[in-house]
Protein backbone atom coordinates (compact mmCIF):
# COMPACT_ATOMS: atom_id res chain seq x y z
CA UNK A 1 31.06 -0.79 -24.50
CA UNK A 2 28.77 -2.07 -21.56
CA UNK A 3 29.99 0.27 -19.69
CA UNK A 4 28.42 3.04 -22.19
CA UNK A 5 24.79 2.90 -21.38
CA UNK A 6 25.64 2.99 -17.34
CA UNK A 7 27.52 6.18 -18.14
CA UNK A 8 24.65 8.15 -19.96
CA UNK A 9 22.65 7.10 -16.45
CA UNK A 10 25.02 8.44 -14.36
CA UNK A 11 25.50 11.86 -16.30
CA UNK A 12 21.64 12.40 -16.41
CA UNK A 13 21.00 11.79 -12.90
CA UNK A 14 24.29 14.11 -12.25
CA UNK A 15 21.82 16.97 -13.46
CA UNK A 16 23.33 17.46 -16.67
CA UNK A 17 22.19 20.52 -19.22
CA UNK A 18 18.56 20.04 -20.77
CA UNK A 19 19.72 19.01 -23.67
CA UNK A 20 21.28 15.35 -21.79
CA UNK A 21 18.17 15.44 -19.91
CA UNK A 22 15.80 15.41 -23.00
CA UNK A 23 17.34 11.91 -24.62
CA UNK A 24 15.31 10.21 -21.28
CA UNK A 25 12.28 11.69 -21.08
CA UNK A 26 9.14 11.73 -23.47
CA UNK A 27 7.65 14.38 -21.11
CA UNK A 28 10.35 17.26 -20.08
CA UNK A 29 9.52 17.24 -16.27
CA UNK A 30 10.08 13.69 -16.11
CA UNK A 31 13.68 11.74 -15.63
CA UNK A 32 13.63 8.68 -17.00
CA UNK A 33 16.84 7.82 -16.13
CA UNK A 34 15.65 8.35 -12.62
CA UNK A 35 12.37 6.28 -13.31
CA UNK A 36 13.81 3.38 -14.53
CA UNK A 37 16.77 2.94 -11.92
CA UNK A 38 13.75 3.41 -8.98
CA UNK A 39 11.75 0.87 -10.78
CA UNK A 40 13.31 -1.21 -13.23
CA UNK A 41 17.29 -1.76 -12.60
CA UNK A 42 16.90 -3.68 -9.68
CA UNK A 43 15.42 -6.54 -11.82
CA UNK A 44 16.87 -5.65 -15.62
CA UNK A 45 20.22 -3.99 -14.78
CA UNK A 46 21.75 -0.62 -14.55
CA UNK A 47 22.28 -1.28 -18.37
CA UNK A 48 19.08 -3.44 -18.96
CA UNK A 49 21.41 -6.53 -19.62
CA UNK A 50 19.19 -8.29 -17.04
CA UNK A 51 19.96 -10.16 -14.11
CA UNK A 52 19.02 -12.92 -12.16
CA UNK A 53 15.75 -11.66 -11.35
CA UNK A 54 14.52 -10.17 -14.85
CA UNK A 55 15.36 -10.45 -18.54
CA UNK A 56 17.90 -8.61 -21.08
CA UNK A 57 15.58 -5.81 -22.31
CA UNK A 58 18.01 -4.89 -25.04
CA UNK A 59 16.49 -8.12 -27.43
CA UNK A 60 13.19 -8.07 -25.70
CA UNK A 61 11.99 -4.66 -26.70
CA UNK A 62 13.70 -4.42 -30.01
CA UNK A 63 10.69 -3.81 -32.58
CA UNK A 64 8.15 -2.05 -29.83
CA UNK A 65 6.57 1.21 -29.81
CA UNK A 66 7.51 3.10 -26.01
CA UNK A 67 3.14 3.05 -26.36
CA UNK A 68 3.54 -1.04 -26.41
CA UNK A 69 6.63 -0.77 -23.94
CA UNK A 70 4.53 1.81 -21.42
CA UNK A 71 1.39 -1.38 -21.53
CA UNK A 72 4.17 -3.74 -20.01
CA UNK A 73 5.26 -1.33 -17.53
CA UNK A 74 1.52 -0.34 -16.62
CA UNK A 75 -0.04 -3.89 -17.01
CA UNK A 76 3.14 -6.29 -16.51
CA UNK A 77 3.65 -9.35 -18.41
CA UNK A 78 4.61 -12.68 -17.55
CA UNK A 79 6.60 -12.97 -14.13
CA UNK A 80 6.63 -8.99 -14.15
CA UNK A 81 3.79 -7.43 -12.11
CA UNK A 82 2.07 -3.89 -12.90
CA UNK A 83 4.77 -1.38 -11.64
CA UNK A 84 2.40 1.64 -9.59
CA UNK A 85 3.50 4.43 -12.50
CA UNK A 86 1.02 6.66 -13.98
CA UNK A 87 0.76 6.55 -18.10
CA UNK A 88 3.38 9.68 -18.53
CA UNK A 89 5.84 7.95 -15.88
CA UNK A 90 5.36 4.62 -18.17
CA UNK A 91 5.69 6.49 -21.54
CA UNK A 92 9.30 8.10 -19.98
CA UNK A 93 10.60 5.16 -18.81
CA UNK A 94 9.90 3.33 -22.19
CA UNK A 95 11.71 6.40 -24.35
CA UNK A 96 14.78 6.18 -22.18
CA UNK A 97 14.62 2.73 -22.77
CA UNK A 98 14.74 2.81 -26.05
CA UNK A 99 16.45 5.91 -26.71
CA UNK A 100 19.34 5.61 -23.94
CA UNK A 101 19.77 1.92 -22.87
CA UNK A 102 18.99 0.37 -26.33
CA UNK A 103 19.61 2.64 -28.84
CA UNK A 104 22.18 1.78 -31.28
């Protein structure tokens, strides 16, 4: 089932219907699927199952708001610094996260 969350990436940045397209983004012109592979998959995975150079997300956002999600991605936290995204960018990448990579 790893493979799941990779696959609901790939279709979104594929330019699938509005209705795929939705599931990532808090704000409709924004791709969050596209957001969080430019800024976040390098260090937390294609399927935020982490890596060598950042955490699992999957446990480490369980029980946070995208608003408390969007601080960490605006502010960083720990070893992560401040990505440059403005506070709709943040808020996308944080509902994809929990919507798409996390969901259950």
């Amino acid at each position: 089932m790893r493979w799941l969350p990779l696959f609901a990436v790939v279709l979104m940045l594929a330019g699938c219907g509005p209705a795929e397209q939705a599931a990532g983004s808090a704000n409709g012109d924004l791709d969050g699927g596209a957001l969080y592979l430019d800024h976040c998959a390098v260090c937390h995975g294609y399927d935020a199952r982490g890596t060598d150079r950042g955490p699992d997300l999957h446990w480490r956002v369980r029980g946070m708001s995208v608003e408390e999600i969007a601080d960490v991605i605006i502010l960083g936290q720990g070893a992560m610094k401040p990505l440059d995204l403005d506070d709709d960018e943040a808020d996308t990448v944080a509902f994809f996260l929990l919507d798409v990579l996390v969901a259950e």
